[in-house]
PDB file of N, CA and C in Angstrom:
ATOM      1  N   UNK A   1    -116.448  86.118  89.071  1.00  0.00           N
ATOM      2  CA  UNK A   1    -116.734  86.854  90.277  1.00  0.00           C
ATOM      3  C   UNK A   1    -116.246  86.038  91.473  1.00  0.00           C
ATOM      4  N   UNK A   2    -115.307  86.573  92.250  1.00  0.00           N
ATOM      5  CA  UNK A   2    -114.907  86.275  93.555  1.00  0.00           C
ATOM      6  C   UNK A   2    -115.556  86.507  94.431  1.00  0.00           C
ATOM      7  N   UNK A   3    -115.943  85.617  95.887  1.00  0.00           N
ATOM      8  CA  UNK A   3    -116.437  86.237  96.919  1.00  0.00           C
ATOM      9  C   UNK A   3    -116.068  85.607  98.057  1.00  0.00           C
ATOM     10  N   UNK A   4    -115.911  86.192  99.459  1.00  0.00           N
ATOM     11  CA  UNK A   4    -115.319  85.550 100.372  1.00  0.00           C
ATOM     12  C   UNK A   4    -115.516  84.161 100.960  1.00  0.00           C
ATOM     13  N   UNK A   5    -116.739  84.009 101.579  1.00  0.00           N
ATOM     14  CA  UNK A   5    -116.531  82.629 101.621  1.00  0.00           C
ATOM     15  C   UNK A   5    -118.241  81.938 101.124  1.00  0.00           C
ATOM     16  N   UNK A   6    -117.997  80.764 100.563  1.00  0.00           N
ATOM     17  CA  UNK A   6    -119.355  80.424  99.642  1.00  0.00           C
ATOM     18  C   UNK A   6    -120.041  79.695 100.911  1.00  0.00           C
ATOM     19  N   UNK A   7    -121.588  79.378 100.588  1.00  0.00           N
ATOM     20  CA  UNK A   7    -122.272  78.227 101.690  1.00  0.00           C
ATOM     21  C   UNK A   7    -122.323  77.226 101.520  1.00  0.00           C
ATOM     22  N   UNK A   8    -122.358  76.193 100.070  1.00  0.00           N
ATOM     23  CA  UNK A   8    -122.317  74.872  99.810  1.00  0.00           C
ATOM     24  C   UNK A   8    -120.863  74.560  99.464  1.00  0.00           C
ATOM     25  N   UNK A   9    -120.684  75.760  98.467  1.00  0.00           N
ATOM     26  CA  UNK A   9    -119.390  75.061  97.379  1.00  0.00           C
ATOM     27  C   UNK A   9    -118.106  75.744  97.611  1.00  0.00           C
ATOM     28  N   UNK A  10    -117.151  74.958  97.524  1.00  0.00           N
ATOM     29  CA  UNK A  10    -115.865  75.706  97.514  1.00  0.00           C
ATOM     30  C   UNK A  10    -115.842  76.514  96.504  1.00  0.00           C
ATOM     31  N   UNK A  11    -114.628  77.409  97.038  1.00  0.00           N
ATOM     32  CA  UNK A  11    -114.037  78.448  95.796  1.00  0.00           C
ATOM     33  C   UNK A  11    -113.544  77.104  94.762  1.00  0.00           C
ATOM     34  N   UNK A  12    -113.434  77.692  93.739  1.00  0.00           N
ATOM     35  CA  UNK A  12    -112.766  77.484  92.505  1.00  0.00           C
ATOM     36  C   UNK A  12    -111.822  78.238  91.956  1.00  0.00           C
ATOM     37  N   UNK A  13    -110.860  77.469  91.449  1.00  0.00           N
ATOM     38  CA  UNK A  13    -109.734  78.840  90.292  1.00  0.00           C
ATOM     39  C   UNK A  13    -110.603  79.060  89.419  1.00  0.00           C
ATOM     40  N   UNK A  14    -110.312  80.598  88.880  1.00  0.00           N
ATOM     41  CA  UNK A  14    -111.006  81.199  87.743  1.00  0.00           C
ATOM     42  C   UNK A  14    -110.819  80.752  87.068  1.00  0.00           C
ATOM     43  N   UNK A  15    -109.666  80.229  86.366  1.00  0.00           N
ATOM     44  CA  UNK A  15    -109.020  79.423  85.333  1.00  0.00           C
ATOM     45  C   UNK A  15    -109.386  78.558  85.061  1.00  0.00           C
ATOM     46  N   UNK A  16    -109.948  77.674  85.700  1.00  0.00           N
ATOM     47  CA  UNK A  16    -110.395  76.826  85.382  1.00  0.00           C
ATOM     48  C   UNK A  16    -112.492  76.704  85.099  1.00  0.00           C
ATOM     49  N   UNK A  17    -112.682  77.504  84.616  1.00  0.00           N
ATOM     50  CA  UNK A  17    -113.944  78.010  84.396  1.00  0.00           C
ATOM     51  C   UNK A  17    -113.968  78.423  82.644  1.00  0.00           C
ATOM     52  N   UNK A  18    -115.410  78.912  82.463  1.00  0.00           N
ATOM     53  CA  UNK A  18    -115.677  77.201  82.243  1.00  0.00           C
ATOM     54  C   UNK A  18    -115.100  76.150  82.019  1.00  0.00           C
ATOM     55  N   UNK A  19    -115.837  74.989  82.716  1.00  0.00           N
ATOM     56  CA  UNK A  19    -115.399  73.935  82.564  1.00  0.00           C
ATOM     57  C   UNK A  19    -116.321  72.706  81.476  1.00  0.00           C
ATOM     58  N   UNK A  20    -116.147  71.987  80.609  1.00  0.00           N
ATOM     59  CA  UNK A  20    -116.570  71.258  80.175  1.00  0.00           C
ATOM     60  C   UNK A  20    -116.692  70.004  80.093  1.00  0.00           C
ATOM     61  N   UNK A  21    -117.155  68.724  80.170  1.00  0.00           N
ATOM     62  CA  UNK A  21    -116.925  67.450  80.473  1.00  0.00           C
ATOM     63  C   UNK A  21    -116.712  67.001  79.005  1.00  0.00           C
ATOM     64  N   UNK A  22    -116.019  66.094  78.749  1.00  0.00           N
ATOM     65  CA  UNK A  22    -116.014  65.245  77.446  1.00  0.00           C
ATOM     66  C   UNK A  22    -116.355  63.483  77.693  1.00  0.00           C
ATOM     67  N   UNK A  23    -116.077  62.711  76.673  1.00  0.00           N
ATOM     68  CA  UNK A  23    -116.254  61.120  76.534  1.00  0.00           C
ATOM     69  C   UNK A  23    -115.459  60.480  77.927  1.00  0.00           C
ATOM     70  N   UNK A  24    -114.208  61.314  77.613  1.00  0.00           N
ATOM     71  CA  UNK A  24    -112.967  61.007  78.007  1.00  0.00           C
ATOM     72  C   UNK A  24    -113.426  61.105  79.685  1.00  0.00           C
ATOM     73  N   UNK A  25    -113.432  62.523  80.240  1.00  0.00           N
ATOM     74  CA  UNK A  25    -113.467  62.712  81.685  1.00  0.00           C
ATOM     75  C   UNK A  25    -114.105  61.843  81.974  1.00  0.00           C
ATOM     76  N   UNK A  26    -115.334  61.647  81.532  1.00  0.00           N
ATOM     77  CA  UNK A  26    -116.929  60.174  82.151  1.00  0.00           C
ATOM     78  C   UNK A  26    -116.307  58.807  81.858  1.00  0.00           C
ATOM     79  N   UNK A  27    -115.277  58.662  80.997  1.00  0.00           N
ATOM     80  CA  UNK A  27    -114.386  57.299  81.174  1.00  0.00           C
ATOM     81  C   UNK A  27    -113.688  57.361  82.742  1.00  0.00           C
ATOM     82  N   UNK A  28    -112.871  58.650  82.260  1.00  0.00           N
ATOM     83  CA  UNK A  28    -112.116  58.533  83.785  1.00  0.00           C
ATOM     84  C   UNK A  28    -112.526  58.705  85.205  1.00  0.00           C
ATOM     85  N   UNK A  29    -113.550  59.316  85.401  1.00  0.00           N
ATOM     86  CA  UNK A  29    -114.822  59.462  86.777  1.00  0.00           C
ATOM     87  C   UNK A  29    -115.312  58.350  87.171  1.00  0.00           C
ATOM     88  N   UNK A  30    -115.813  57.608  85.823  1.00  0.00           N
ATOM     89  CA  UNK A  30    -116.536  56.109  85.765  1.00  0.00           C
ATOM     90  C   UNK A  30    -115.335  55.048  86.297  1.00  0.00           C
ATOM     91  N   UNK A  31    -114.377  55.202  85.768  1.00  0.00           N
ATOM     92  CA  UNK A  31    -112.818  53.778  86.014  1.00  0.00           C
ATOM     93  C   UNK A  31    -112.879  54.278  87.816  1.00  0.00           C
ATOM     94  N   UNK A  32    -112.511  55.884  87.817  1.00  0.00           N
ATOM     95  CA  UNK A  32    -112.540  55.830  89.665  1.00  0.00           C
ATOM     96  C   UNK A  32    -113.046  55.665  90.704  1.00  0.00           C
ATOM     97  N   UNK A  33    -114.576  55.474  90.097  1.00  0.00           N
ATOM     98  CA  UNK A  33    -116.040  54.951  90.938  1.00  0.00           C
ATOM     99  C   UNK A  33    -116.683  53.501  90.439  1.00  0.00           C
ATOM    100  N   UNK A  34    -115.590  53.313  90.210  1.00  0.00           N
ATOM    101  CA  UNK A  34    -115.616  51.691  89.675  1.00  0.00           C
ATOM    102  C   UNK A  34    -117.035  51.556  89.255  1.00  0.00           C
ATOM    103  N   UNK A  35    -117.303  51.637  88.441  1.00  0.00           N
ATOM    104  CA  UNK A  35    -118.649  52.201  87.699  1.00  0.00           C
ATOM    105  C   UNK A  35    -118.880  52.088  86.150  1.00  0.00           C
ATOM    106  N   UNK A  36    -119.289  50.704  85.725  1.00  0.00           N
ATOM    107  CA  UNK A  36    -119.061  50.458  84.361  1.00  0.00           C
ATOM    108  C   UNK A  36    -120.311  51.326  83.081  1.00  0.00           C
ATOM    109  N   UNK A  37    -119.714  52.095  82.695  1.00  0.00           N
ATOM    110  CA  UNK A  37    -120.495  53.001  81.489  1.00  0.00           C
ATOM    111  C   UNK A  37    -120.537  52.300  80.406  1.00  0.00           C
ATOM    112  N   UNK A  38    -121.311  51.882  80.017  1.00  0.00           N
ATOM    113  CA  UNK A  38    -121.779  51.141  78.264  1.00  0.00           C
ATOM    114  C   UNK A  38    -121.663  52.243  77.651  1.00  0.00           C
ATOM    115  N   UNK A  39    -120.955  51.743  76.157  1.00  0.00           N
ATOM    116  CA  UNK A  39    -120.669  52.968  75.491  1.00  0.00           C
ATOM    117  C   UNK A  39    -121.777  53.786  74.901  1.00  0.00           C
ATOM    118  N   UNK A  40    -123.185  52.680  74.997  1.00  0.00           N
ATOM    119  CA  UNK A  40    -124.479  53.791  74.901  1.00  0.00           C
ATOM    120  C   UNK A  40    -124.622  54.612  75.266  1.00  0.00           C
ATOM    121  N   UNK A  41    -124.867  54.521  77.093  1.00  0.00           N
ATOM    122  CA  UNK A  41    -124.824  55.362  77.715  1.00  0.00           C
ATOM    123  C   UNK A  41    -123.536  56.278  77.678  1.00  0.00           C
ATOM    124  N   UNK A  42    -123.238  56.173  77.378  1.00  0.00           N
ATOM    125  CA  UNK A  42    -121.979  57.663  77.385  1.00  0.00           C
ATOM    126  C   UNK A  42    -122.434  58.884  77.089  1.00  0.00           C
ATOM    127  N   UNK A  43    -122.984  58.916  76.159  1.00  0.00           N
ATOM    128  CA  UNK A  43    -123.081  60.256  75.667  1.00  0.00           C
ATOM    129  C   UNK A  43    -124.364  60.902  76.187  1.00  0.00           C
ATOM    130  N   UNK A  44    -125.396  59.892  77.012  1.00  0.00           N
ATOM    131  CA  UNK A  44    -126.548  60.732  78.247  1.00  0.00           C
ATOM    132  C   UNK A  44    -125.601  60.718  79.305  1.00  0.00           C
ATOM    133  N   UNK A  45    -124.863  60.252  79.502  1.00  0.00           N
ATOM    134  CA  UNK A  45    -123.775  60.296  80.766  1.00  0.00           C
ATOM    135  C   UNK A  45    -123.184  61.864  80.759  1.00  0.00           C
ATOM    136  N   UNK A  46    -122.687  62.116  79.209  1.00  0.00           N
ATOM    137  CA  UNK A  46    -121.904  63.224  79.223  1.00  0.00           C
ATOM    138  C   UNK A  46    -122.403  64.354  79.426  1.00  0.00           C
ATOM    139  N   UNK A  47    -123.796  64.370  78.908  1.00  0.00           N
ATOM    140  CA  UNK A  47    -124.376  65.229  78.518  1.00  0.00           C
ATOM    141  C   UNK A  47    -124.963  65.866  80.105  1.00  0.00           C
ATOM    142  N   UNK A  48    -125.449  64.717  81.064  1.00  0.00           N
ATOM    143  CA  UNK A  48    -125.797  65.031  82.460  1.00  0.00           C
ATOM    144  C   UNK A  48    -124.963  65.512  83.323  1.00  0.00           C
ATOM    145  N   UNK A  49    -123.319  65.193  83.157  1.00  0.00           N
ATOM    146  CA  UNK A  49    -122.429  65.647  83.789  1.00  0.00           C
ATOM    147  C   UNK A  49    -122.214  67.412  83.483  1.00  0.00           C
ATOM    148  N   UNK A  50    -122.159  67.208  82.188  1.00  0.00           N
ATOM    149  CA  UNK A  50    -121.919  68.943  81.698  1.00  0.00           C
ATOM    150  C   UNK A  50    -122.892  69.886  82.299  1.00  0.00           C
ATOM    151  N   UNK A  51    -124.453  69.293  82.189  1.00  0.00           N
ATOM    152  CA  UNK A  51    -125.618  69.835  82.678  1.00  0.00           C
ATOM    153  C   UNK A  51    -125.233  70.045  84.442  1.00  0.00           C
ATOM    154  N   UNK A  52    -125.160  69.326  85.112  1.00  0.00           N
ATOM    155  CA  UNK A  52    -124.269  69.714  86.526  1.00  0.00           C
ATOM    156  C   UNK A  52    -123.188  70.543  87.279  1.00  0.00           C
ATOM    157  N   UNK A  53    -122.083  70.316  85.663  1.00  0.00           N
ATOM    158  CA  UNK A  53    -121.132  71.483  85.933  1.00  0.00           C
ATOM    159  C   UNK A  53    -121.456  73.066  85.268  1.00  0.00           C
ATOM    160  N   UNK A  54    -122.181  72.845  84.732  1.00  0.00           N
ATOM    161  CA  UNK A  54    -123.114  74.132  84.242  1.00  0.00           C
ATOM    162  C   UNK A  54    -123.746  74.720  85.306  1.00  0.00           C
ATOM    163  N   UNK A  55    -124.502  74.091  85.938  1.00  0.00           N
ATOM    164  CA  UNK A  55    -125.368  74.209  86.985  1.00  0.00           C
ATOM    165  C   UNK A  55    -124.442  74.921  88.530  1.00  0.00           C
ATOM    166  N   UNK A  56    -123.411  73.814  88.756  1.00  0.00           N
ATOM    167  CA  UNK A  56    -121.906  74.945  89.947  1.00  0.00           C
ATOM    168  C   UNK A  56    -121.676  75.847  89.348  1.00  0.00           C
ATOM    169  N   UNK A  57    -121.156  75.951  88.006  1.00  0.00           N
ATOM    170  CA  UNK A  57    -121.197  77.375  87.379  1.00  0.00           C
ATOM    171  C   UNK A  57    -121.300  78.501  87.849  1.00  0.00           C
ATOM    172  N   UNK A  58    -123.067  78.273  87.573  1.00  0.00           N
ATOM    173  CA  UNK A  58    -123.878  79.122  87.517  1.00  0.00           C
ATOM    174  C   UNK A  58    -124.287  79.760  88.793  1.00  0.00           C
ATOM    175  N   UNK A  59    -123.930  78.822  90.287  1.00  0.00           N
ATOM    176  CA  UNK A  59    -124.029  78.482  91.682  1.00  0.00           C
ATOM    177  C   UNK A  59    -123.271  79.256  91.939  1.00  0.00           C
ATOM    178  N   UNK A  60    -121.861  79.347  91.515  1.00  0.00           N
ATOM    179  CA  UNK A  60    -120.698  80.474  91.956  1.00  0.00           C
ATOM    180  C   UNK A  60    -120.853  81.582  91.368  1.00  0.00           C
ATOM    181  N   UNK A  61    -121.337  81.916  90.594  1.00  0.00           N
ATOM    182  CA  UNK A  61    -122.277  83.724  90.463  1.00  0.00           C
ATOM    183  C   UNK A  61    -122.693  83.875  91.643  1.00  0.00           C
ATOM    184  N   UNK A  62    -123.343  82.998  92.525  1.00  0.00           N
ATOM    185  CA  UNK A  62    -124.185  84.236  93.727  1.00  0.00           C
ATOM    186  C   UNK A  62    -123.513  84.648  94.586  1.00  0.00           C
ATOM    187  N   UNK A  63    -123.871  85.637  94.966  1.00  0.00           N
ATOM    188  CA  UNK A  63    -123.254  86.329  96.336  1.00  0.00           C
ATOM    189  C   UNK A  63    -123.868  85.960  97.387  1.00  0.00           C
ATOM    190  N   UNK A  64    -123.015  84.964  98.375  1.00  0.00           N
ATOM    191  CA  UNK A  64    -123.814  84.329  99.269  1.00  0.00           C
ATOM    192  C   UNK A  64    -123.126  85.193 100.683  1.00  0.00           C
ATOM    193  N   UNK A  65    -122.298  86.078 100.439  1.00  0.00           N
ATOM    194  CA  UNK A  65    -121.458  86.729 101.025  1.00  0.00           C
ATOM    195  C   UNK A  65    -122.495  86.997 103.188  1.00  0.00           C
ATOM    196  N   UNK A  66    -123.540  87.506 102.192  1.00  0.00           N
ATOM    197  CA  UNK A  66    -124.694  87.969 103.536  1.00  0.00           C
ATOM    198  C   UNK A  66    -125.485  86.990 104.314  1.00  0.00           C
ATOM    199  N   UNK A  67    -125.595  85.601 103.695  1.00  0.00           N
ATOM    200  CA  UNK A  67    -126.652  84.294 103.769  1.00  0.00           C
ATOM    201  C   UNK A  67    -125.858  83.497 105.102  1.00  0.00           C
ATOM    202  N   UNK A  68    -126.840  83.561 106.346  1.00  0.00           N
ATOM    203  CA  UNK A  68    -126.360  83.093 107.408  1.00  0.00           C
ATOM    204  C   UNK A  68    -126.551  81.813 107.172  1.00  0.00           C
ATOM    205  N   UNK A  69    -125.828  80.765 107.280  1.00  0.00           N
ATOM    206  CA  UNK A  69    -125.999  79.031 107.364  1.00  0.00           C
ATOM    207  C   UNK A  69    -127.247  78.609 108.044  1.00  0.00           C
ATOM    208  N   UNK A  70    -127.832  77.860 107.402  1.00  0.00           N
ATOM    209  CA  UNK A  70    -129.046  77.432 107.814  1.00  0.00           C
ATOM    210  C   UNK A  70    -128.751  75.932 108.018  1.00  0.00           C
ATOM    211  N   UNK A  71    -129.368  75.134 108.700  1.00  0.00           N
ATOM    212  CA  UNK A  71    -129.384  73.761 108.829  1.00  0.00           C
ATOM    213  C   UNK A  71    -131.097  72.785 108.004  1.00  0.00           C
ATOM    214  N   UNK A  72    -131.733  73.964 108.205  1.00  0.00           N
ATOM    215  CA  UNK A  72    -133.281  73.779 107.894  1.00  0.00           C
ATOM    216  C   UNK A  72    -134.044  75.093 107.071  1.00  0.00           C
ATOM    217  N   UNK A  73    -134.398  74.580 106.293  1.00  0.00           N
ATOM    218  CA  UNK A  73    -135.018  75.499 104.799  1.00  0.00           C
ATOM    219  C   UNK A  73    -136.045  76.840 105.316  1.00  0.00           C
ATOM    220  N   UNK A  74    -136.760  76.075 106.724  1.00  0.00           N
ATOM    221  CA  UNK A  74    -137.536  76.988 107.280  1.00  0.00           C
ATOM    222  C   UNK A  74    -137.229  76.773 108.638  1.00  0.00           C
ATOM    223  N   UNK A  75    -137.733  77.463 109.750  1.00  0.00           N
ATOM    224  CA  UNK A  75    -138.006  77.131 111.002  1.00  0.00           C
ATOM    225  C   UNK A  75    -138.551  76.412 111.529  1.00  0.00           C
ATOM    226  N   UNK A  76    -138.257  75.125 112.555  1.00  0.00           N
ATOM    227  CA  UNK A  76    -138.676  74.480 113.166  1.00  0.00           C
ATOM    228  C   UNK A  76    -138.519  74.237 114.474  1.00  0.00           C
ATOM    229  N   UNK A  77    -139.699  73.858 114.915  1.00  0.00           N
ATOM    230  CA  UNK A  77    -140.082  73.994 116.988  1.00  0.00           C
ATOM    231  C   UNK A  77    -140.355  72.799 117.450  1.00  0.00           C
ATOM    232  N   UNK A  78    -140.043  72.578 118.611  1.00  0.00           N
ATOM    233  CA  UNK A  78    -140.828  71.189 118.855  1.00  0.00           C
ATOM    234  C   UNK A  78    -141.638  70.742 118.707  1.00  0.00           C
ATOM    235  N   UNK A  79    -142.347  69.861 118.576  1.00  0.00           N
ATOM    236  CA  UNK A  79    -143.978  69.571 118.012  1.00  0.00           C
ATOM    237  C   UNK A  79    -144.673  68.603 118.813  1.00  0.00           C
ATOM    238  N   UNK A  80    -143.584  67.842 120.063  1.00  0.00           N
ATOM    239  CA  UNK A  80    -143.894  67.243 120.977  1.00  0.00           C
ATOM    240  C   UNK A  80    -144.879  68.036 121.942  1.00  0.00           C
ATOM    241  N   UNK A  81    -145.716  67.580 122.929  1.00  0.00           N
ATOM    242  CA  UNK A  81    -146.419  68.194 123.842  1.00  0.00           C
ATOM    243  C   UNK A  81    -145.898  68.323 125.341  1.00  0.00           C
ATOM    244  N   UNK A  82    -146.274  68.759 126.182  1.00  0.00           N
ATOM    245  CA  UNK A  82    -145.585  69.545 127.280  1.00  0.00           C
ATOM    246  C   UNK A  82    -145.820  67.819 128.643  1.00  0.00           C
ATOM    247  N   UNK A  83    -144.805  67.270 128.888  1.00  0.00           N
ATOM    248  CA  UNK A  83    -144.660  66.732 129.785  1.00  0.00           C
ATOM    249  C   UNK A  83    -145.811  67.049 130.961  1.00  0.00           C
ATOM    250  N   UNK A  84    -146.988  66.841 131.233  1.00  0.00           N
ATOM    251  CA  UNK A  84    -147.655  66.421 132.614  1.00  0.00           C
ATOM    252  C   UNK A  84    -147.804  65.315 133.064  1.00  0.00           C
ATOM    253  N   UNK A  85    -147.659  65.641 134.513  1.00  0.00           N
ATOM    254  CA  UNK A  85    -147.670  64.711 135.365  1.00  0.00           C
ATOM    255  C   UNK A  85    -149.171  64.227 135.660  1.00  0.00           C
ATOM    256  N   UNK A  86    -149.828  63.102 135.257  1.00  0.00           N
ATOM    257  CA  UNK A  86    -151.555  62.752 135.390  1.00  0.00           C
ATOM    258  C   UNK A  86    -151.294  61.520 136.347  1.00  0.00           C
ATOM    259  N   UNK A  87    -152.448  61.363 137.160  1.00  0.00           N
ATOM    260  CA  UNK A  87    -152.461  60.072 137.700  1.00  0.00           C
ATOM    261  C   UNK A  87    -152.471  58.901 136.812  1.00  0.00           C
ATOM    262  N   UNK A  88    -152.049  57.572 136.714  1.00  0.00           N
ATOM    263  CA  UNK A  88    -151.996  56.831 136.261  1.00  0.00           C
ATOM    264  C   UNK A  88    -152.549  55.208 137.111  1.00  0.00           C
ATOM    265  N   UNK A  89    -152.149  54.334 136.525  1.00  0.00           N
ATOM    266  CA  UNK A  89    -153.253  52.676 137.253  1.00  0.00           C
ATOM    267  C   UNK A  89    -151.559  52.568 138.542  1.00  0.00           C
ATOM    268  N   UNK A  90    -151.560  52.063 139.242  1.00  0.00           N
ATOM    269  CA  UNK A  90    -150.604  51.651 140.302  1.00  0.00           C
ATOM    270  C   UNK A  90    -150.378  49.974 139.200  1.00  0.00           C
ATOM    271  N   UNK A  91    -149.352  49.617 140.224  1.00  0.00           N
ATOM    272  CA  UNK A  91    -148.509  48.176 139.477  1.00  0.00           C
ATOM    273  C   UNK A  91    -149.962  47.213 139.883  1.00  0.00           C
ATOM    274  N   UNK A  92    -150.419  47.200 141.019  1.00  0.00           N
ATOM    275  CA  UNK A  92    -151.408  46.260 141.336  1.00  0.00           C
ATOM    276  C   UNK A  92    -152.404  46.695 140.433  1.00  0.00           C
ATOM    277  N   UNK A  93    -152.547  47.638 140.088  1.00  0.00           N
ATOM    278  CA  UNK A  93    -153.803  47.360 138.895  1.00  0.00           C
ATOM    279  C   UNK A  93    -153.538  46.968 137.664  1.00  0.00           C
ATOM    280  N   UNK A  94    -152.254  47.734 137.144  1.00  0.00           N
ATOM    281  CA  UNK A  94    -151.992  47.195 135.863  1.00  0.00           C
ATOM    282  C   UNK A  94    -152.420  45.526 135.912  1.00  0.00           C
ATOM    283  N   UNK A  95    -151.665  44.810 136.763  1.00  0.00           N
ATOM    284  CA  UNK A  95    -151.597  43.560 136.950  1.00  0.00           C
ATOM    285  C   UNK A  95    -152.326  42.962 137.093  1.00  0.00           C
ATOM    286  N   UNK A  96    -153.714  43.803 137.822  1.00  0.00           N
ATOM    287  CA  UNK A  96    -154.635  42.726 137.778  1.00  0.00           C
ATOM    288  C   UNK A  96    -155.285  42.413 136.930  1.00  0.00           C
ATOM    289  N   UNK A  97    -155.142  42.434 135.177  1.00  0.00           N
ATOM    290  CA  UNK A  97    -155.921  42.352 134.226  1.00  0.00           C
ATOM    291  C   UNK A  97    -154.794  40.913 133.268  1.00  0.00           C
ATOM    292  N   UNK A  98    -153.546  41.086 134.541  1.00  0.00           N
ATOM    293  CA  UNK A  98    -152.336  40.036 133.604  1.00  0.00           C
ATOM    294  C   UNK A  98    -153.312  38.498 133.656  1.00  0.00           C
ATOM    295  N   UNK A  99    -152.395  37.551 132.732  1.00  0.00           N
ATOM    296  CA  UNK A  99    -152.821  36.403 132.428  1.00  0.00           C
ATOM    297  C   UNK A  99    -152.098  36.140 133.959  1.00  0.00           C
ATOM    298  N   UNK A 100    -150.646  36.549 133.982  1.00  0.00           N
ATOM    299  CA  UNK A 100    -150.086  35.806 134.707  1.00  0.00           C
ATOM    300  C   UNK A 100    -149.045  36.607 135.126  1.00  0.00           C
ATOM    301  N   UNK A 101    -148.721  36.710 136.447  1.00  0.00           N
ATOM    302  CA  UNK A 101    -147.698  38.160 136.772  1.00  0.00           C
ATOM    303  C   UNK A 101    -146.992  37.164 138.128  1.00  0.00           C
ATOM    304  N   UNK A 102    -145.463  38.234 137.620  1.00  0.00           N
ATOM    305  CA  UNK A 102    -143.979  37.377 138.839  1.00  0.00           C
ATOM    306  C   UNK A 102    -143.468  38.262 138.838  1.00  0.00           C
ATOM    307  N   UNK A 103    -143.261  38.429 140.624  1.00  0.00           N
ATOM    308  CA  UNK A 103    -142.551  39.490 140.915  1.00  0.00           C
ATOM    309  C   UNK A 103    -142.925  41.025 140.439  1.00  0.00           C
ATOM    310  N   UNK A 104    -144.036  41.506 140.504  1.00  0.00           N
ATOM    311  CA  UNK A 104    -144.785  42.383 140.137  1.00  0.00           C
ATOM    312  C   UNK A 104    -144.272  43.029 138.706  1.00  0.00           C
ATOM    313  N   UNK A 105    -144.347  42.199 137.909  1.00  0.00           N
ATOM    314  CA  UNK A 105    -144.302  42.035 136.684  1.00  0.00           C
ATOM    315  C   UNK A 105    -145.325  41.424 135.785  1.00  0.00           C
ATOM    316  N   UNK A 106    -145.343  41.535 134.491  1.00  0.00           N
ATOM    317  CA  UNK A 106    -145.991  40.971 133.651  1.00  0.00           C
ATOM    318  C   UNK A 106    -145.506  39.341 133.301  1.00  0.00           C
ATOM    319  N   UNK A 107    -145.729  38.505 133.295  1.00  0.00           N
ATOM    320  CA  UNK A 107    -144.952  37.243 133.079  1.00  0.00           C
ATOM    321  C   UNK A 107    -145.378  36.487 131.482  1.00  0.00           C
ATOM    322  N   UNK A 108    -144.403  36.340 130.621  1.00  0.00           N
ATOM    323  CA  UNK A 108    -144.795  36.485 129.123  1.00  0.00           C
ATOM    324  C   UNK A 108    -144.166  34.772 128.913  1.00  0.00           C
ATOM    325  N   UNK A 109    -144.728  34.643 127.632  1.00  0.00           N
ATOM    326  CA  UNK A 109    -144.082  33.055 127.466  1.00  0.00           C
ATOM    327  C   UNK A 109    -142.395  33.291 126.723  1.00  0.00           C
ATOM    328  N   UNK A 110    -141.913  32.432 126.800  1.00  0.00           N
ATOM    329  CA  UNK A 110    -140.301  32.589 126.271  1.00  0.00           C
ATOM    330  C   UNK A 110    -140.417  32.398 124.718  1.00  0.00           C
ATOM    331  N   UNK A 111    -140.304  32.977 124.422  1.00  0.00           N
ATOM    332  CA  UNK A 111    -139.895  32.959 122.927  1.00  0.00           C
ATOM    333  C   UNK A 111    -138.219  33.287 122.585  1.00  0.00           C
ATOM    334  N   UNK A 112    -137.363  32.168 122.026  1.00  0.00           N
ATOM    335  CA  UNK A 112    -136.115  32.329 121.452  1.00  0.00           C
ATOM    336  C   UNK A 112    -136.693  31.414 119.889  1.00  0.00           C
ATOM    337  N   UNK A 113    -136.123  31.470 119.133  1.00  0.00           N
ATOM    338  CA  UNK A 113    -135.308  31.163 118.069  1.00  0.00           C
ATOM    339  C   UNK A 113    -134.616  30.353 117.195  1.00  0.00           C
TER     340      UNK A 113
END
């Protein structure tokens, strides 16, 4: 099944459907992602890859033809609260609780390194 344009995945040639993974492809995927496969693992290797391309497969059946692009699964709003303006302490008060204040500042000990 063809359809105009997909939301995650590219088109694919038909022809090339199904597709199957073997020993071989997970050698050659593995050599290009410089990615050393023990020959144990190979065959859960193979078996997870096939399970994946099964899975696009099955992904290019849908008709996503109508599905507007989403960025977020659901809707989301700000969750921040609304900017007011409240009175607050002036610099001379903050300060007057400092150990030690310069230049109507807080005056801190130096710490480097």
């Amino acid at each position: 099944m063809k359809f105009n344009k997909p939301l995650f995945l590219p088109l694919f040639d038909d022809s090339i459907l199904p597709m199957s993974i073997n020993r071989e492809d997970v050698k050659y995927i593995a050599a290009l992602a410089r990615i050393d496969v023990p020959e144990d693992k190979l065959e859960a290797m193979t078996k997870s890859l096939g399970d994946i391309v099964q899975y696009v497969e099955k992904l290019q059946e849908l008709d996503v033809a109508n599905v507007k692009p989403t960025s977020h699964a659901v809707p989301v709003g700000n969750v921040l609260r609304p900017d007011i303006i409240k009175p607050s302490l002036t610099n001379q008060e903050a300060l007057a609780i400092a150990v030690e204040a310069k230049d109507g500042s807080f005056k801190v000990p130096l710490v480097i390194e």
